[in-house]
C-alpha atoms as a PDB file:
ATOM      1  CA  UNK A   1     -19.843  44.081 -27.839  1.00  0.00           C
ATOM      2  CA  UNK A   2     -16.708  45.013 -25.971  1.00  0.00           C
ATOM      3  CA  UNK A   3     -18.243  44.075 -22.737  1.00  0.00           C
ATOM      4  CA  UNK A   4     -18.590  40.610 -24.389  1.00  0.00           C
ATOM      5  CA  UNK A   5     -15.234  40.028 -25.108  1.00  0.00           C
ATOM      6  CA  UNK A   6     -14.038  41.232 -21.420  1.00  0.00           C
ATOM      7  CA  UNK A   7     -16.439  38.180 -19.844  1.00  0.00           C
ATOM      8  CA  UNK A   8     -15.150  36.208 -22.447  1.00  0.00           C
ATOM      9  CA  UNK A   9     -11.945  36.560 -21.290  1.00  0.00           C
ATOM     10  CA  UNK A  10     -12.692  36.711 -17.236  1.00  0.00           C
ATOM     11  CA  UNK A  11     -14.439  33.357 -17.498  1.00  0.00           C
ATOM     12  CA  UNK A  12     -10.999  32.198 -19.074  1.00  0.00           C
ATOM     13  CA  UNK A  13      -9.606  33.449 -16.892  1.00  0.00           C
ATOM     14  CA  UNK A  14     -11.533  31.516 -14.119  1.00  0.00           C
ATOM     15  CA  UNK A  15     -11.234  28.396 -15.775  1.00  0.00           C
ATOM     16  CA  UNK A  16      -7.670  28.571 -16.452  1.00  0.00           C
ATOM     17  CA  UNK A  17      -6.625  29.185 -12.637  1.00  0.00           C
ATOM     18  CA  UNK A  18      -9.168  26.764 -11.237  1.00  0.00           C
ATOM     19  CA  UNK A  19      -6.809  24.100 -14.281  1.00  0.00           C
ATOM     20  CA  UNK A  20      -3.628  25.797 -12.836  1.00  0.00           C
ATOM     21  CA  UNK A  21      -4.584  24.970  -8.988  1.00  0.00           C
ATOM     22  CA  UNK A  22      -5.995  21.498  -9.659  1.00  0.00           C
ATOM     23  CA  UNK A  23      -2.650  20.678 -11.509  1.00  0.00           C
ATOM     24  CA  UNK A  24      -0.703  22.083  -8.545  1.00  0.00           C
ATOM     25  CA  UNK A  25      -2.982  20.371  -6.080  1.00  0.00           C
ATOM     26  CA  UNK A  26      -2.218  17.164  -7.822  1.00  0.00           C
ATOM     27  CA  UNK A  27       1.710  17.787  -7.804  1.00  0.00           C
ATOM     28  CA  UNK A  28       1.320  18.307  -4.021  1.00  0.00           C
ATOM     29  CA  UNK A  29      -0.275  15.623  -3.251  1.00  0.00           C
ATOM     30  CA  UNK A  30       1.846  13.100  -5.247  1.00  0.00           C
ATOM     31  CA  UNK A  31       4.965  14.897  -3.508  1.00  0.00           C
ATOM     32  CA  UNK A  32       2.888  14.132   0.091  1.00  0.00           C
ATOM     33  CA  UNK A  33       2.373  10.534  -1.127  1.00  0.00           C
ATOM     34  CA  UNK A  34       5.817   9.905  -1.797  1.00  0.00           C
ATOM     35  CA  UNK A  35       7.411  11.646   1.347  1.00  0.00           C
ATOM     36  CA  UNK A  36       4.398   9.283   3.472  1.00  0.00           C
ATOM     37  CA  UNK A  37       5.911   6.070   1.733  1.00  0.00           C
ATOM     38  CA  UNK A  38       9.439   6.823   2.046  1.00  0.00           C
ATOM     39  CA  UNK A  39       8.951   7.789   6.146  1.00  0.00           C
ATOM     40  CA  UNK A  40       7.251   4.171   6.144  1.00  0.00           C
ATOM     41  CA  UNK A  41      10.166   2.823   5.209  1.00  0.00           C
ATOM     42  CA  UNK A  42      12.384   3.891   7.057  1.00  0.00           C
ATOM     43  CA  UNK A  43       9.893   3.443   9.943  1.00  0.00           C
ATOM     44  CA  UNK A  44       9.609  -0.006   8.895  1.00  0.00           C
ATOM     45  CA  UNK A  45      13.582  -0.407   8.350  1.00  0.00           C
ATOM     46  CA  UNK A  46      14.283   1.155  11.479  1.00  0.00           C
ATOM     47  CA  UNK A  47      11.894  -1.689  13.609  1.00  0.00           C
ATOM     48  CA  UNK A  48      13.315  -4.498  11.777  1.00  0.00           C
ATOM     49  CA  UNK A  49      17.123  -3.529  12.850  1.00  0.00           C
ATOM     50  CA  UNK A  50      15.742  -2.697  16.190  1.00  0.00           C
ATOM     51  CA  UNK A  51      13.910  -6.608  16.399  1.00  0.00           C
ATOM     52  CA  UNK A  52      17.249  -8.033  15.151  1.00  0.00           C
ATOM     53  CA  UNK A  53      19.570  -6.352  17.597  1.00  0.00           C
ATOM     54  CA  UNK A  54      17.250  -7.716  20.384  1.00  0.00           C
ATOM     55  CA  UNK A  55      16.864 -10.960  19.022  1.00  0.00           C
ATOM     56  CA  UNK A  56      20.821 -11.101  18.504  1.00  0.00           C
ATOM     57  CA  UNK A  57      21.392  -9.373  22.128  1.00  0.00           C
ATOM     58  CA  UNK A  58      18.841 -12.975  23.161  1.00  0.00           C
ATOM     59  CA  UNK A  59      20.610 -15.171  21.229  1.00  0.00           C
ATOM     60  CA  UNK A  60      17.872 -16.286  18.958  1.00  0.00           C
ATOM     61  CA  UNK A  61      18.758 -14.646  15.939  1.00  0.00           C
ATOM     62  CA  UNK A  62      19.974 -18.433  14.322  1.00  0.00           C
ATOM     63  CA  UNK A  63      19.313 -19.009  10.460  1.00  0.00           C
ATOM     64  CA  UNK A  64      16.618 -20.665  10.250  1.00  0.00           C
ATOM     65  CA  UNK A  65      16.807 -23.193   6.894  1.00  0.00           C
ATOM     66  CA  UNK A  66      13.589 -23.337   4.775  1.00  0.00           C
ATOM     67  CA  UNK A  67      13.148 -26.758   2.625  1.00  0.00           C
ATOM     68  CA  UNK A  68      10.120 -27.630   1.132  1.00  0.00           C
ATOM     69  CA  UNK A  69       7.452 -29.678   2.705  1.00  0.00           C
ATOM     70  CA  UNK A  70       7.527 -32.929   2.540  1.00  0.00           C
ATOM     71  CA  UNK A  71       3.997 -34.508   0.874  1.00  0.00           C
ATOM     72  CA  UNK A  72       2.390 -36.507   3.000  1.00  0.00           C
ATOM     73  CA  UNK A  73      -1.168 -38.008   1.790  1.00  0.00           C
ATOM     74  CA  UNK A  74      -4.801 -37.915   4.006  1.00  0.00           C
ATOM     75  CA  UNK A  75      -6.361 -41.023   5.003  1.00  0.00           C
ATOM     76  CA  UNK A  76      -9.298 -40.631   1.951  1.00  0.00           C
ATOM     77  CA  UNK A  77     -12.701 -39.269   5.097  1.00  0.00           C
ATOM     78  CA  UNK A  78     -15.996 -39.059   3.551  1.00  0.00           C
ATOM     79  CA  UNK A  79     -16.957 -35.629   2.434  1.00  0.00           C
ATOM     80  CA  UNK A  80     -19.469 -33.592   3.949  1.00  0.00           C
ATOM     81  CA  UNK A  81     -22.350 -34.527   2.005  1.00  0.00           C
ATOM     82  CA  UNK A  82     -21.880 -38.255   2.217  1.00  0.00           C
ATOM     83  CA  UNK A  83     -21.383 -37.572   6.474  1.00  0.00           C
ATOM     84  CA  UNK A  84     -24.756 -35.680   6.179  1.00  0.00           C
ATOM     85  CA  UNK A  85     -26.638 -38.132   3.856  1.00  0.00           C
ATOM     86  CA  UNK A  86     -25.863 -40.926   6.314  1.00  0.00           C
ATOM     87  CA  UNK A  87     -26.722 -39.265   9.223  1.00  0.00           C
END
């Protein structure tokens, strides 16, 4: 019966570290996730001051003013089907 007990407890064992290293595992790779994404951005930040300093050094680095578009209407064209109906 004691022999019982002892796999019993080695199978918990087992189980319990294979929890243990899956939780760690997990940790890890959130904290790899999270260092990737922060060394894109600063990748990312580090291009975008490097395009404005050449686009200042060019001179083209004017503001550029954003309105909204003005609405212009289509000429009403036949649709598709009525095109392919005629034809």
């Amino acid at each position: 019966m004691q022999s019982m007990g002892d796999s019993l407890t080695l199978v918990m064992l087992v189980i319990g570290g294979a929890g243990l290293l899956g939780v760690l595992h997990i940790l890890g790779m959130l904290v790899h996730n999270e260092t990737y994404v922060h060394d894109l951005r600063v990748k990312v930040n580090s291009l975008r001051n490097e395009k404005l300093r050449r686009l200042v050094e060019m001179g083209e680095a004017d503001v550029i003013e954003v309105g909204e578009a003005d609405v212009i209407e289509a000429p009403a064209q036949d649709s598709p089907q009525a095109s392919a109906k005629a034809a």
